[in-house]
Protein backbone atom coordinates (compact mmCIF):
# COMPACT_ATOMS: atom_id res chain seq x y z
CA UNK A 1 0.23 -8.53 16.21
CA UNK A 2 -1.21 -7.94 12.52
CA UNK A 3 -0.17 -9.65 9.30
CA UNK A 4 -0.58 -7.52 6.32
CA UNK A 5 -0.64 -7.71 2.71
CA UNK A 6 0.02 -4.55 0.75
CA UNK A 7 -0.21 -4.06 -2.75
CA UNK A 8 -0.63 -1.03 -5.35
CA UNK A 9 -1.17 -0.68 -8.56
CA UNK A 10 -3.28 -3.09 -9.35
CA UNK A 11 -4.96 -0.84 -12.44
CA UNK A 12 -8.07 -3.50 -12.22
CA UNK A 13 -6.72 -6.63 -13.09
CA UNK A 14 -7.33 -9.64 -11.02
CA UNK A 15 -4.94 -12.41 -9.78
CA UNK A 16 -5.97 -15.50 -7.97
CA UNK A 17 -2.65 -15.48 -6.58
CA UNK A 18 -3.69 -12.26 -4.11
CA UNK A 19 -6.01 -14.70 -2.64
CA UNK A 20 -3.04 -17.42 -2.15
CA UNK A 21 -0.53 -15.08 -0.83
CA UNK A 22 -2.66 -12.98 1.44
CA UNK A 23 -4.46 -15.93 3.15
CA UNK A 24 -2.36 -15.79 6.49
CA UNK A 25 -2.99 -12.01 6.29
CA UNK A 26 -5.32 -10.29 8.93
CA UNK A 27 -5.71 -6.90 6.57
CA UNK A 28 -5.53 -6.25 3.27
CA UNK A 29 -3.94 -2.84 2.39
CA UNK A 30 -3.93 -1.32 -1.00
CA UNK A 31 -1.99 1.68 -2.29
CA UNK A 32 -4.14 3.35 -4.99
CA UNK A 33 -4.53 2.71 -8.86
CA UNK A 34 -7.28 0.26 -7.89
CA UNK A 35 -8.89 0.37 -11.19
CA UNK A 36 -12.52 -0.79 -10.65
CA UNK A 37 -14.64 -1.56 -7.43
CA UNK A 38 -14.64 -5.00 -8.49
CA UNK A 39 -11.22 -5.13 -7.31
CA UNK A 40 -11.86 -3.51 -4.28
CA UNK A 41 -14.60 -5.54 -3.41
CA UNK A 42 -13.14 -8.87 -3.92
CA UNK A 43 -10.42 -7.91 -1.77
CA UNK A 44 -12.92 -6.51 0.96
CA UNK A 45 -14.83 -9.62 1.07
CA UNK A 46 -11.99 -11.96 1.71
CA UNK A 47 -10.44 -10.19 4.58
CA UNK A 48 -10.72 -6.76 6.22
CA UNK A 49 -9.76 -4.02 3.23
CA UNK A 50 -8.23 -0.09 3.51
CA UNK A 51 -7.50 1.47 0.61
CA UNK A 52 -6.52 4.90 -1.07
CA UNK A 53 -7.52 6.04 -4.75
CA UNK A 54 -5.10 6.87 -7.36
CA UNK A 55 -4.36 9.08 -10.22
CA UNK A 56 -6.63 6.79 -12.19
CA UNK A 57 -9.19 5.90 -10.07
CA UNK A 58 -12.68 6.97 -11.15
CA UNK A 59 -15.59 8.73 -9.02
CA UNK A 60 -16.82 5.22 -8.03
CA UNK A 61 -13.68 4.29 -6.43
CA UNK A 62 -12.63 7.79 -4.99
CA UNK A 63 -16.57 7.35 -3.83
CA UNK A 64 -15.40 4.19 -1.54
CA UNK A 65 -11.69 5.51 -0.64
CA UNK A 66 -10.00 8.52 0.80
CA UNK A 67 -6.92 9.97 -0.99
CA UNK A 68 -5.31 10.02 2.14
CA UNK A 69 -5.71 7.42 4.84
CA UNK A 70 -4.12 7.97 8.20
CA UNK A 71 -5.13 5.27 11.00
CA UNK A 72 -3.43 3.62 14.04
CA UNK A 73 -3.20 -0.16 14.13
CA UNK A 74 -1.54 -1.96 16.70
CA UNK A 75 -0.57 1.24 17.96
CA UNK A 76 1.32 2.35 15.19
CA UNK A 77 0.09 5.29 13.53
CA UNK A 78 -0.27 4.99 9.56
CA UNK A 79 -0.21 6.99 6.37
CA UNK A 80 -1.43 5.76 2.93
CA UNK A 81 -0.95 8.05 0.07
CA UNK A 82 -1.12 6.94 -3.36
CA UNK A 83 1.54 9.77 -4.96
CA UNK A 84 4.08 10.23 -2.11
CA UNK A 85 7.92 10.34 -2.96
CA UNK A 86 9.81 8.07 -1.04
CA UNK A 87 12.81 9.42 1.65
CA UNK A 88 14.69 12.09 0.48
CA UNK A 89 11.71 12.92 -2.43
CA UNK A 90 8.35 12.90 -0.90
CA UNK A 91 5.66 14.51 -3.26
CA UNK A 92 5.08 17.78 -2.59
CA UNK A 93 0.90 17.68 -1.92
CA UNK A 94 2.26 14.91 1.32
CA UNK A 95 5.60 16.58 2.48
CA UNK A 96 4.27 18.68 5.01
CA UNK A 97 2.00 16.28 6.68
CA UNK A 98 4.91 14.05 6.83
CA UNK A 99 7.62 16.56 8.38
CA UNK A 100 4.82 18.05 10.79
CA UNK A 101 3.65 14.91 12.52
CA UNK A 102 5.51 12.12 11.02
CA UNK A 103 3.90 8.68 11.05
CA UNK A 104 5.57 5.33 12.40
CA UNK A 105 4.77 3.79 8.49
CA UNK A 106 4.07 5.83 5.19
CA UNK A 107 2.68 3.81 2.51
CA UNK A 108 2.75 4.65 -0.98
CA UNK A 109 2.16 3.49 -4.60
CA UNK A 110 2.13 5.05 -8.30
CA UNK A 111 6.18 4.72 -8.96
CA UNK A 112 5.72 0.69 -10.08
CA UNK A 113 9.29 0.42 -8.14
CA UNK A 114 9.26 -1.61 -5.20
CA UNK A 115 10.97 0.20 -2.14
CA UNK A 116 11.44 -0.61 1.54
CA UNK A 117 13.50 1.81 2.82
CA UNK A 118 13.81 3.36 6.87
CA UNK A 119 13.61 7.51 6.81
CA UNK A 120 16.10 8.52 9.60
CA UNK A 121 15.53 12.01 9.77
CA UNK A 122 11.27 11.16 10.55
CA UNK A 123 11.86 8.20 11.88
CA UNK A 124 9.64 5.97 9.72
CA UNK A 125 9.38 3.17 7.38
CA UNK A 126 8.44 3.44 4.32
CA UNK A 127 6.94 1.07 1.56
CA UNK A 128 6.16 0.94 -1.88
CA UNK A 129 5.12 -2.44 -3.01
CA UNK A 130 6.09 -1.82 -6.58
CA UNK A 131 2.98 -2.58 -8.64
CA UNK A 132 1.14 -6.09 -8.68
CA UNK A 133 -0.81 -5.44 -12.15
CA UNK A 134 0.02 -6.02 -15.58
CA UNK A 135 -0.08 -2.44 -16.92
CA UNK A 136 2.64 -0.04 -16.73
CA UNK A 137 6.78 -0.42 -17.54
CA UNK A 138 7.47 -2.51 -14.47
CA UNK A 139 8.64 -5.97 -15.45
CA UNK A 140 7.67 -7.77 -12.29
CA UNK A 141 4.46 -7.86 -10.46
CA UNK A 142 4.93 -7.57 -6.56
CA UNK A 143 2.92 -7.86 -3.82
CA UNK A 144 4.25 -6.99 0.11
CA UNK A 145 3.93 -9.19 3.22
CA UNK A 146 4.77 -7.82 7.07
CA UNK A 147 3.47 -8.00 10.35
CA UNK A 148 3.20 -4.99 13.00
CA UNK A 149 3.07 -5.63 16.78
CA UNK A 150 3.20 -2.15 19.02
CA UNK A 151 5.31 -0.29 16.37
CA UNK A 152 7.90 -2.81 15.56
CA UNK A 153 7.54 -4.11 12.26
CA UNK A 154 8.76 -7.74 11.41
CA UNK A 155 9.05 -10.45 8.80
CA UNK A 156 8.57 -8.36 5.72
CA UNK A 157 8.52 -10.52 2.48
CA UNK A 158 8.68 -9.61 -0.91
CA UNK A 159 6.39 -11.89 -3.32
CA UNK A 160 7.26 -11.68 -7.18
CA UNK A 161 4.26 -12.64 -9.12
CA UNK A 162 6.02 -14.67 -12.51
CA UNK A 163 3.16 -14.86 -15.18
């Protein structure tokens, strides 16, 4: 079994709190909209890091991170994709990977709007953990907590970052 922390959105600025909330976390996953290698590499050092980049992302981070990231942990197979819809509207540049060979959890970001909702039809989860920065419309910062053990997915907590 792996704990995660997921977060997006981020747009480069720094909370202590990820620290704090992501301690009992084996990986850290991040969404896209990074904003600066800094970031990145904060997160990196203090527990094992994937990433995607995002619309805003610069060459050094796209450098570092894929745009898409598809990997199997705890055998569940994964896809990260910064711009991807959510069920019933996935973005058009990840649609076909998704319908074609559907993974057991697609991850996205960019929206600011946190969603956790199952896709029937694929049979997948999928999660947006709204956006944990201060820029953008959103009014509350969020990060994402679950754990994954052989394809079951468990204890999934939302954590509202007040300022």
């Amino acid at each position: 079994m792996k704990r995660i922390g997921l977060l997006s959105d981020t747009h480069g600025y720094w909370d202590d709190r990820y620290l704090k909330y992501f301690e009992s976390c084996d990986e850290i996953w991040h969404a896209g909209d990074i904003g600066s290698s800094e970031l990145a590499e904060r997160l990196a050092a203090f527990r094992p890091f994937r990433a995607v980049y995002g619309n805003i992302d610069g060459q050094d981070i796209r450098i570092q991170y894929p745009e898409i990231n598809r990997f199997t942990i705890e055998g569940t197979e994964v896809l990260m994709k910064h711009i991807g819809g959510y069920p019933g509207k996935y973005d058009p540049s990840i649609r076909a990977q998704l319908f074609v060979r559907p993974p057991k959890l697609f991850i996205s970001g960019h929206s600011h709007i946190l969603k956790v909702k199952y896709d029937k039809t694929l049979g997948m989860l999928h999660i947006n953990p709204g956006a944990a920065g201060k820029y953008g419309f959103h009014k509350v910062r969020t990060l994402v907590r679950f754990s994954i053990d052989r394809g079951n997915f468990s204890d999934l907590e939302v954590i509202e970052l007040s300022d």
